[in-house]
PDB file of N, CA and C in Angstrom:
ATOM      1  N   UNK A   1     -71.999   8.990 -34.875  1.00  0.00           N
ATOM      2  CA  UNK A   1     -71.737   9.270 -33.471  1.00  0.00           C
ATOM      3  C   UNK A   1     -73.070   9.257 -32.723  1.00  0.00           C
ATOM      4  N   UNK A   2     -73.137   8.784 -31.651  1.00  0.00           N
ATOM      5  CA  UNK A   2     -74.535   8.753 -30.444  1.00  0.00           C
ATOM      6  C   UNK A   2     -74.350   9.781 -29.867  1.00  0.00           C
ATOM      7  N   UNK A   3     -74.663  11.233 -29.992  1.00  0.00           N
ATOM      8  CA  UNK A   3     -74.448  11.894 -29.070  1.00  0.00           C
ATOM      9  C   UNK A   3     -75.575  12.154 -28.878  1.00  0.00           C
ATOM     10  N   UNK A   4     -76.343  12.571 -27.660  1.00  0.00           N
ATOM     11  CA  UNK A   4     -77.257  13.221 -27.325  1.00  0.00           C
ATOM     12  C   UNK A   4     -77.364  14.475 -27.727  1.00  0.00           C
ATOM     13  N   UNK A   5     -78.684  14.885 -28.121  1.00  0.00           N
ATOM     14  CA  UNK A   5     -79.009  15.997 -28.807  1.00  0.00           C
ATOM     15  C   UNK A   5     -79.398  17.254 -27.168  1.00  0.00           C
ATOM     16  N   UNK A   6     -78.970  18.221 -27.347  1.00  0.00           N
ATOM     17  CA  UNK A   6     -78.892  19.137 -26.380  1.00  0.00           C
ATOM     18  C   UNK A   6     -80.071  19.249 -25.342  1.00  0.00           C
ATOM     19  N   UNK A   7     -81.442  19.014 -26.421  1.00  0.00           N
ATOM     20  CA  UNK A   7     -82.575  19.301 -25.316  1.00  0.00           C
ATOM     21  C   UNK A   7     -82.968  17.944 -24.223  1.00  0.00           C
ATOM     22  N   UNK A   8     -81.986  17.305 -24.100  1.00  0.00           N
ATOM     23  CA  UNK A   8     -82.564  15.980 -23.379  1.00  0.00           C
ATOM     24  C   UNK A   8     -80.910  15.553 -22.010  1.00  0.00           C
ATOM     25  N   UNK A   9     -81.674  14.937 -21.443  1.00  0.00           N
ATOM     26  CA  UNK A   9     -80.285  14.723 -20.591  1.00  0.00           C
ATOM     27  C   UNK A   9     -79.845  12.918 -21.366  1.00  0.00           C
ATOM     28  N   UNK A  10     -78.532  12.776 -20.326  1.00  0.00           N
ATOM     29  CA  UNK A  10     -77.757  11.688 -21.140  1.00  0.00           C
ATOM     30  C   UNK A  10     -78.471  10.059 -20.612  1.00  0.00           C
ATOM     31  N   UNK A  11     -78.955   9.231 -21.218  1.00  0.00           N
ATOM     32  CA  UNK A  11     -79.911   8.114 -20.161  1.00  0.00           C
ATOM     33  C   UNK A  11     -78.496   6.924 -19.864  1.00  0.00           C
ATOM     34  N   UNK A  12     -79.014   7.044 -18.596  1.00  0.00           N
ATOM     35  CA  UNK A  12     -78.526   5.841 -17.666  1.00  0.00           C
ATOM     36  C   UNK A  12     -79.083   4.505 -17.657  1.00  0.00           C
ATOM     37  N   UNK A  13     -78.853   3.512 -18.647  1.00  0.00           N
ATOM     38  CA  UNK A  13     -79.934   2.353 -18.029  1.00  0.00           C
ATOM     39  C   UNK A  13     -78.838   1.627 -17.313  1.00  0.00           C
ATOM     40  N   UNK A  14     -79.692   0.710 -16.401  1.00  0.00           N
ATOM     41  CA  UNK A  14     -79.122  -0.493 -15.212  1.00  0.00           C
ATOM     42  C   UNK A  14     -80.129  -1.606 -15.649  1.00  0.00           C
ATOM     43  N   UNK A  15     -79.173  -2.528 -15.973  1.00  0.00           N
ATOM     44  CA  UNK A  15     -79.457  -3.967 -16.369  1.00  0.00           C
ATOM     45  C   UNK A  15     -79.876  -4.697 -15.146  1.00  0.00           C
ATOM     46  N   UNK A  16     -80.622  -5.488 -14.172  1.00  0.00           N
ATOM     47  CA  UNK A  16     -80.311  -6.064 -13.252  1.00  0.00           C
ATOM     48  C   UNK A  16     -81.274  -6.933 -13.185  1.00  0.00           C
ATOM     49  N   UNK A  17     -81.396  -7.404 -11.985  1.00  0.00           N
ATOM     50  CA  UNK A  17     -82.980  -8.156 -11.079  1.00  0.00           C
ATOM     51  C   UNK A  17     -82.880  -8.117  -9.741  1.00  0.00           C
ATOM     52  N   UNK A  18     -84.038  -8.049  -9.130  1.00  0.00           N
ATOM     53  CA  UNK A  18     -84.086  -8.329  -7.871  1.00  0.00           C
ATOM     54  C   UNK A  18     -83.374  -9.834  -7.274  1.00  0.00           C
ATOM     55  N   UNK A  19     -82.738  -9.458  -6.035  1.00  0.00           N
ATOM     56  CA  UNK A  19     -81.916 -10.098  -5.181  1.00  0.00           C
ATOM     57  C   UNK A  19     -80.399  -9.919  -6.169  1.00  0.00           C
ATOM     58  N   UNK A  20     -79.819  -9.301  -6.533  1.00  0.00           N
ATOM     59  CA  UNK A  20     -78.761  -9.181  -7.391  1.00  0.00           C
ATOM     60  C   UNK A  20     -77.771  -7.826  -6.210  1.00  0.00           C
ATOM     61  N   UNK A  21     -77.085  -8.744  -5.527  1.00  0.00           N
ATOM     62  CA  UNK A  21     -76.526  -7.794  -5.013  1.00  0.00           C
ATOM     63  C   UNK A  21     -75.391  -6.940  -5.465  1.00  0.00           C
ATOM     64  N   UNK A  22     -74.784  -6.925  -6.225  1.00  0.00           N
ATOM     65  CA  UNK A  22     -74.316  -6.088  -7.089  1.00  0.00           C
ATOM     66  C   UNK A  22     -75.089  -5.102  -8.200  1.00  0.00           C
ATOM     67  N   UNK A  23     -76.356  -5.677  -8.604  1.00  0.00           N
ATOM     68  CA  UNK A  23     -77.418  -4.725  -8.922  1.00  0.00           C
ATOM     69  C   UNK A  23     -77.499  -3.139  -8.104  1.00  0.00           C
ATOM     70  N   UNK A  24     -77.568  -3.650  -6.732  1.00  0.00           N
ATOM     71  CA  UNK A  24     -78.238  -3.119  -5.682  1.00  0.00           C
ATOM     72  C   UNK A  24     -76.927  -2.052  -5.737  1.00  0.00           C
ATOM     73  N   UNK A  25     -75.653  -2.586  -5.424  1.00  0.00           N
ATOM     74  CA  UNK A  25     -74.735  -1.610  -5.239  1.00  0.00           C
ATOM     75  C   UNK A  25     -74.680  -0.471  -6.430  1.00  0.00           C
ATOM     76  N   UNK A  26     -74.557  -0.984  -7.298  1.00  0.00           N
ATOM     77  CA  UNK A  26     -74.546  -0.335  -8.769  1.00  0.00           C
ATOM     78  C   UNK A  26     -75.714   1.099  -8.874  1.00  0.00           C
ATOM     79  N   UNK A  27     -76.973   0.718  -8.351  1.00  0.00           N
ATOM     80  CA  UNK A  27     -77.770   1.300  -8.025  1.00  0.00           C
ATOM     81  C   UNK A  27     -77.702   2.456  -7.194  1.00  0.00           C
ATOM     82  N   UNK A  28     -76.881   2.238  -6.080  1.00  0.00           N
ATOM     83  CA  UNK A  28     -76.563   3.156  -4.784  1.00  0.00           C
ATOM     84  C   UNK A  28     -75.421   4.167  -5.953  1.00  0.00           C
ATOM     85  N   UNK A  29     -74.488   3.484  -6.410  1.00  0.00           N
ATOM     86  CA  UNK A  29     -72.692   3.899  -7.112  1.00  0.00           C
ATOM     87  C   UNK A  29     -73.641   4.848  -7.627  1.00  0.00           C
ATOM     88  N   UNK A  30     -74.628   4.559  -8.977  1.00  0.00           N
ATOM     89  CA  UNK A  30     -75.331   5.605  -9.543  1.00  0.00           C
ATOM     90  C   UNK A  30     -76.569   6.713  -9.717  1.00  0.00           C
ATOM     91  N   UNK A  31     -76.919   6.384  -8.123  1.00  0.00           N
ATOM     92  CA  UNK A  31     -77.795   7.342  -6.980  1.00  0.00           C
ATOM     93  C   UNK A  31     -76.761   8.696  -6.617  1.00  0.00           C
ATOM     94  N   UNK A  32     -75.604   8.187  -6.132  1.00  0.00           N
ATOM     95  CA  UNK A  32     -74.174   9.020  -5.484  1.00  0.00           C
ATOM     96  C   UNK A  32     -73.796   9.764  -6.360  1.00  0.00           C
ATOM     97  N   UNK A  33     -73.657   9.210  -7.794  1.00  0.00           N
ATOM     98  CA  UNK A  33     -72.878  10.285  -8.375  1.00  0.00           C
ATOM     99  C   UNK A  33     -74.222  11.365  -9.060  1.00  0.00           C
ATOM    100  N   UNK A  34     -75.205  10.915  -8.647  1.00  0.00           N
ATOM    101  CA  UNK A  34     -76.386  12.191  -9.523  1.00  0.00           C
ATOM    102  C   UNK A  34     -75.997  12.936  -8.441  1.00  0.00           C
ATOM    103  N   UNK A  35     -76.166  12.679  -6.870  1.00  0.00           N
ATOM    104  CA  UNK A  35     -75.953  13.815  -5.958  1.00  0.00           C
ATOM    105  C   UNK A  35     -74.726  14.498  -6.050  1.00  0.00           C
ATOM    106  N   UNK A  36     -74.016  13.682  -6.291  1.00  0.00           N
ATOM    107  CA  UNK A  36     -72.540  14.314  -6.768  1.00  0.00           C
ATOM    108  C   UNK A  36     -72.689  15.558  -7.608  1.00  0.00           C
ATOM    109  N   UNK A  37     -73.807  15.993  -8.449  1.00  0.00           N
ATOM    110  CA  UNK A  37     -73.931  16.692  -9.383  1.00  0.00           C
ATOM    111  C   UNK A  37     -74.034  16.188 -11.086  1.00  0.00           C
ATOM    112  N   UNK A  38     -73.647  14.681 -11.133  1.00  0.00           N
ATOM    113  CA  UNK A  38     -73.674  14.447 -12.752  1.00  0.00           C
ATOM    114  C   UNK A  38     -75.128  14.524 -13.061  1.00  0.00           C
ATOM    115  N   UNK A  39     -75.774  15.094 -14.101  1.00  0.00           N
ATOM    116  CA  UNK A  39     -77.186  14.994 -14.302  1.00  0.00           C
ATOM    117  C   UNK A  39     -77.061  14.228 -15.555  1.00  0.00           C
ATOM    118  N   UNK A  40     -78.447  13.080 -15.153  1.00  0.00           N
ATOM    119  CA  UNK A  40     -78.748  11.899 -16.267  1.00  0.00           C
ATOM    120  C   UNK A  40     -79.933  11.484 -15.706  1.00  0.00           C
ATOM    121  N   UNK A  41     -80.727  10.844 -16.769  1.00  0.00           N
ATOM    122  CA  UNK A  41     -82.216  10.188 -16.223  1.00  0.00           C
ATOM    123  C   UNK A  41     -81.233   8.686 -16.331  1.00  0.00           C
ATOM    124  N   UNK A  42     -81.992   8.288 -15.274  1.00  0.00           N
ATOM    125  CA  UNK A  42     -81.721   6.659 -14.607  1.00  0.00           C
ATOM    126  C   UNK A  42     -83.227   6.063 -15.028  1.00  0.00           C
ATOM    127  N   UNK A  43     -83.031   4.704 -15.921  1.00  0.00           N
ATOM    128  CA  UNK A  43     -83.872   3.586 -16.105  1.00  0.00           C
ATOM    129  C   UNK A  43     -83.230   3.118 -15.502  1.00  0.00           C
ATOM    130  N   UNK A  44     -84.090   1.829 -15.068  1.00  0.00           N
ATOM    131  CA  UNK A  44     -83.645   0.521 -14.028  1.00  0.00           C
ATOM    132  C   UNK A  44     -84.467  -0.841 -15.158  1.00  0.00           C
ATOM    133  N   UNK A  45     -83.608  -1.610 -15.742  1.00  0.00           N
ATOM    134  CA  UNK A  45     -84.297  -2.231 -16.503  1.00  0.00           C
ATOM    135  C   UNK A  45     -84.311  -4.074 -15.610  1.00  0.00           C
ATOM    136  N   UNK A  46     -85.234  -4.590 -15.501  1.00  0.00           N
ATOM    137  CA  UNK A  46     -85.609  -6.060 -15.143  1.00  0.00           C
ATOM    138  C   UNK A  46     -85.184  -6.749 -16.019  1.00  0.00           C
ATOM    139  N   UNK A  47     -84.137  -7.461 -16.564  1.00  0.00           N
ATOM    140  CA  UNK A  47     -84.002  -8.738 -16.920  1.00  0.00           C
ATOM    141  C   UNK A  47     -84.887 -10.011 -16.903  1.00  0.00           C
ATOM    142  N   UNK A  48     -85.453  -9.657 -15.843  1.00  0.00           N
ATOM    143  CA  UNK A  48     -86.693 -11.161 -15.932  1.00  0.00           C
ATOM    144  C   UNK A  48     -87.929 -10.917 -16.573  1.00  0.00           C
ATOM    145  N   UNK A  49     -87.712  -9.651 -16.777  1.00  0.00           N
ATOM    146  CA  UNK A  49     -88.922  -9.285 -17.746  1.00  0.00           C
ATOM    147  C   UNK A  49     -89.009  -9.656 -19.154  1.00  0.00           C
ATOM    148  N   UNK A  50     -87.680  -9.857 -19.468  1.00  0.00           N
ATOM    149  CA  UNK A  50     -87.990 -10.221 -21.099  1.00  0.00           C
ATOM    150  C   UNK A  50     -86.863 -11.173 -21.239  1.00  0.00           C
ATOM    151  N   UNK A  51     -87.570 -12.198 -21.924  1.00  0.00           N
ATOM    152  CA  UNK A  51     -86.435 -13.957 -21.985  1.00  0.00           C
ATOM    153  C   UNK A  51     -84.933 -13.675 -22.903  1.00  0.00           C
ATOM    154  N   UNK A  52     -85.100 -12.564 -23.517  1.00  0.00           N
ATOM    155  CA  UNK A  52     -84.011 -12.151 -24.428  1.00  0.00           C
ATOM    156  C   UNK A  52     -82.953 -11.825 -23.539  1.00  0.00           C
ATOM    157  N   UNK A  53     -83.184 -10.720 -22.752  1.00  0.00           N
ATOM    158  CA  UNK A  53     -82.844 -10.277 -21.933  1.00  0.00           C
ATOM    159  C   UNK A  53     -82.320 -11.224 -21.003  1.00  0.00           C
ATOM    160  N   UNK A  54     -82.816 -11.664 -20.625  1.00  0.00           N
ATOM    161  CA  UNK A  54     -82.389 -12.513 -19.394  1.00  0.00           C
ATOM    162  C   UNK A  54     -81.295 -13.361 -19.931  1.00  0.00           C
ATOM    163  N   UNK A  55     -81.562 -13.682 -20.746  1.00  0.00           N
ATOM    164  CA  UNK A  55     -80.780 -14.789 -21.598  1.00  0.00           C
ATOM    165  C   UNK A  55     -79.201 -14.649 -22.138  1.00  0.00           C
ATOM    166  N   UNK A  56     -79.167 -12.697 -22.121  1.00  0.00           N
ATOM    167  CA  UNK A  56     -78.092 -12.882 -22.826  1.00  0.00           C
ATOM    168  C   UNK A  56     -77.354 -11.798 -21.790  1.00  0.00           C
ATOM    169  N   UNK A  57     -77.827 -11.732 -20.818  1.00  0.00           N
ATOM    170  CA  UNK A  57     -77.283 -10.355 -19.566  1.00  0.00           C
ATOM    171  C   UNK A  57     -77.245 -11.191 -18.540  1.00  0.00           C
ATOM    172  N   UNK A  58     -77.778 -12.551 -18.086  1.00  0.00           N
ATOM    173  CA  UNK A  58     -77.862 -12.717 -16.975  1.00  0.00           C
ATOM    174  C   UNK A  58     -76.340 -12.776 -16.211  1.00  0.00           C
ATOM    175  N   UNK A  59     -75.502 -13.445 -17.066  1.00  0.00           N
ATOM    176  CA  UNK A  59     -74.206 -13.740 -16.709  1.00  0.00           C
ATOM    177  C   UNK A  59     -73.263 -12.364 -16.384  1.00  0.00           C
ATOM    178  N   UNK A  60     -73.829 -11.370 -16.923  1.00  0.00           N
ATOM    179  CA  UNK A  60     -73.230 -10.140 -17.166  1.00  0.00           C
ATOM    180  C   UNK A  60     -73.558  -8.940 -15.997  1.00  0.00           C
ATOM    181  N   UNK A  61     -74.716  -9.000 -15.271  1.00  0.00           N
ATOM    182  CA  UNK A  61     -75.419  -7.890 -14.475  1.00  0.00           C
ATOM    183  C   UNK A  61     -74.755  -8.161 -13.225  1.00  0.00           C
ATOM    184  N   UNK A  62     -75.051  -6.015 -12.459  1.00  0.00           N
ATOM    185  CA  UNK A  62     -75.189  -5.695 -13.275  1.00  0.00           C
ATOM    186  C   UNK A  62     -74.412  -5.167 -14.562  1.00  0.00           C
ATOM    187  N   UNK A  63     -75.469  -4.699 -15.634  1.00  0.00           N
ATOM    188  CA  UNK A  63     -74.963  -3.721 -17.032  1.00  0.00           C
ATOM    189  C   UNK A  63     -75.618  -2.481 -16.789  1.00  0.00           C
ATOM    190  N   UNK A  64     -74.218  -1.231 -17.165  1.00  0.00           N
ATOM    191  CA  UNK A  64     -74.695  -0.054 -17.115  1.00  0.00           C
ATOM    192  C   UNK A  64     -74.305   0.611 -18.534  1.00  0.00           C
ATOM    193  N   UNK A  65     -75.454   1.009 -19.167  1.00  0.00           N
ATOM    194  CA  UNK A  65     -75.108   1.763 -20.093  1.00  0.00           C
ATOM    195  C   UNK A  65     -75.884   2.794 -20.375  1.00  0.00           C
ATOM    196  N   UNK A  66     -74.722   4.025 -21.117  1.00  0.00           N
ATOM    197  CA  UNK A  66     -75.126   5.591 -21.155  1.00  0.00           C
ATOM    198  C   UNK A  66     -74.957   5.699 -22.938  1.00  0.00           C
ATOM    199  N   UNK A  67     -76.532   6.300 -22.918  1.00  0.00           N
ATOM    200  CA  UNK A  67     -76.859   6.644 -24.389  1.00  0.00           C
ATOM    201  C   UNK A  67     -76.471   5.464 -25.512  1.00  0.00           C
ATOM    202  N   UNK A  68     -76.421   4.428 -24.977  1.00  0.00           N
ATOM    203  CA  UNK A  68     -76.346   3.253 -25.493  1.00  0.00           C
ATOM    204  C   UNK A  68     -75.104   2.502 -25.739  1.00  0.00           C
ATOM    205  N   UNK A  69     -73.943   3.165 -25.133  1.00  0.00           N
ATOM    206  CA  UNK A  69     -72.863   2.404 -25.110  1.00  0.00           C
ATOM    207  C   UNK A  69     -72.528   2.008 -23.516  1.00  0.00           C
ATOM    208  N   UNK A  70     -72.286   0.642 -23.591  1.00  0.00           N
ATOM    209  CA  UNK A  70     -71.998  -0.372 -22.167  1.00  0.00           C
ATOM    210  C   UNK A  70     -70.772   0.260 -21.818  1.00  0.00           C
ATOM    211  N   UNK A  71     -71.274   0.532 -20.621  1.00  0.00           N
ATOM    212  CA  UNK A  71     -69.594   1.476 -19.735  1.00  0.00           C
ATOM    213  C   UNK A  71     -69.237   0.069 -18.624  1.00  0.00           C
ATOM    214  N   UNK A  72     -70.514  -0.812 -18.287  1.00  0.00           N
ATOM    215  CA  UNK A  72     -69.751  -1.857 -16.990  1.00  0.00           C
ATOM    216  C   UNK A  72     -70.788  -2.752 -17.064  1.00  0.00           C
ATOM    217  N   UNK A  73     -70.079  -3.727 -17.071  1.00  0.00           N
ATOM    218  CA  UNK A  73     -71.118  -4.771 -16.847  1.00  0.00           C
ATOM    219  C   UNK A  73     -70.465  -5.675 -15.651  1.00  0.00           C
ATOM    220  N   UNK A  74     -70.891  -6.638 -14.776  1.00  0.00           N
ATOM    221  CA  UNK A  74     -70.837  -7.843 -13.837  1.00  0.00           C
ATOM    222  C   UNK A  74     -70.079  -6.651 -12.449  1.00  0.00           C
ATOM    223  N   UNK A  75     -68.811  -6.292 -12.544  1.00  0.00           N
ATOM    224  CA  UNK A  75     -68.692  -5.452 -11.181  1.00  0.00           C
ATOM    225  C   UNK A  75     -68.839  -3.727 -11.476  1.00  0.00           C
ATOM    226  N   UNK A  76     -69.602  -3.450 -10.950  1.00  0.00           N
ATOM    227  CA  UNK A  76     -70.005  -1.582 -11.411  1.00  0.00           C
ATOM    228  C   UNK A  76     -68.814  -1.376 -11.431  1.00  0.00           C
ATOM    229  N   UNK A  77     -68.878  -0.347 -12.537  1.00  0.00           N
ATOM    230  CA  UNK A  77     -67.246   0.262 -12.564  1.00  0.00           C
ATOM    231  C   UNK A  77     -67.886   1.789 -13.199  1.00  0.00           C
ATOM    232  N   UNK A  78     -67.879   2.789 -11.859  1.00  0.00           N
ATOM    233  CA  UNK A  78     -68.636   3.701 -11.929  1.00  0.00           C
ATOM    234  C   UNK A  78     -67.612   4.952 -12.509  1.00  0.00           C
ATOM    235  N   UNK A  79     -66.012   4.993 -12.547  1.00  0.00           N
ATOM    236  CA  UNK A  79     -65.215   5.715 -12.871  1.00  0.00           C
ATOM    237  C   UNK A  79     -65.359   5.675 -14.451  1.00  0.00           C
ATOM    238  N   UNK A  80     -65.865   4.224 -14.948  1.00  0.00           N
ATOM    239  CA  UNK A  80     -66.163   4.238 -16.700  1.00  0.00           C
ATOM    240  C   UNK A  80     -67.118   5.202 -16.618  1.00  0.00           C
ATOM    241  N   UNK A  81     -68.266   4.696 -16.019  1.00  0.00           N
ATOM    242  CA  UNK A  81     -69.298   5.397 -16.055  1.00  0.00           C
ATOM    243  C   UNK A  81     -69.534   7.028 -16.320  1.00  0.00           C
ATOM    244  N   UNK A  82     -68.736   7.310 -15.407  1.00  0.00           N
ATOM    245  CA  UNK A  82     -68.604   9.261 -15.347  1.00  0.00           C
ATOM    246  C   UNK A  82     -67.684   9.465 -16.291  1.00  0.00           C
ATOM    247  N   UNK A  83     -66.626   8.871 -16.944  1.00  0.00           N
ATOM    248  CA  UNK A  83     -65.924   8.839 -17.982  1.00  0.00           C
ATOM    249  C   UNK A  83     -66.665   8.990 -19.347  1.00  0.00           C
ATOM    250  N   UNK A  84     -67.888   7.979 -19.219  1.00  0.00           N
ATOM    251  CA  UNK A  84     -68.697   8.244 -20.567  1.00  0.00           C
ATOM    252  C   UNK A  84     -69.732   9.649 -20.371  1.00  0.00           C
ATOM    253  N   UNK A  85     -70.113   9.247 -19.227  1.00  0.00           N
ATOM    254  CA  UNK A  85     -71.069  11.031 -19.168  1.00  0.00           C
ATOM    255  C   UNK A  85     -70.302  11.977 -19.528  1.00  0.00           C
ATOM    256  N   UNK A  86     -69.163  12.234 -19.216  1.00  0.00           N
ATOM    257  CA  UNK A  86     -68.224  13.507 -19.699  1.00  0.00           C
ATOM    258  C   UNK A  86     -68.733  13.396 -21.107  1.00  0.00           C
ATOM    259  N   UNK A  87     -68.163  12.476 -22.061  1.00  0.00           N
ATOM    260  CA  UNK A  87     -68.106  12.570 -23.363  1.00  0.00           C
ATOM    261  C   UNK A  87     -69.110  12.730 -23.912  1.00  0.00           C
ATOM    262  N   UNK A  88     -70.390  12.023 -23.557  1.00  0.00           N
ATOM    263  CA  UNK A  88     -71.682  12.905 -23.731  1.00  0.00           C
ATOM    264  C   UNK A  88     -72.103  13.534 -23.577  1.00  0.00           C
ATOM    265  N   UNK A  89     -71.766  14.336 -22.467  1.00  0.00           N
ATOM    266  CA  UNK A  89     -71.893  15.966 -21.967  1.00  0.00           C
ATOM    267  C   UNK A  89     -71.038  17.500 -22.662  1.00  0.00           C
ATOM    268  N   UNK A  90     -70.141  16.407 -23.679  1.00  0.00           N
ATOM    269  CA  UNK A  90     -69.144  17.425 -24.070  1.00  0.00           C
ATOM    270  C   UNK A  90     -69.366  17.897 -25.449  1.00  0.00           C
TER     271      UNK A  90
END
């Protein structure tokens, strides 16, 4: 099981690149729900940074995944999202 160990919060990464406008939204979706109250550290990861990466996400971003399992990839789907924080929070 991946669960996060108690002393750490649950990590958020975001797959994307600049000019990716669905990046951008995805970004805002998971800005909203920290104010909302869900607590998680947010990475923002570049795709153009590494050819692997790019290569095998481009078609896909963005990708959001918590503690290492993909909750959304291509249209944010932020209801997965808080769906998986629960379960890592629990």
């Amino acid at each position: 099981m991946n669960e996060a160990p108690l002393d750490r919060l649950p990590q958020v990464l975001l797959y994307g690149r600049d000019g990716c406008h669905l990046c951008d939204e995805a970004l805002a979706g998971l800005v909203e729900l920290h104010r909302q109250g869900l607590v998680f550290e947010l990475v923002q990861i570049d795709i153009e940074s590494d050819d692997r990466l790019h290569r095998e996400l481009l078609e896909l971003i963005p990708v959001i995944e918590v503690d290492g399992v993909r909750a959304s990839e291509l249209v944010p789907d932020l209801d997965a999202v808080r769906s998986r924080l629960a379960t890592v929070e629990a």
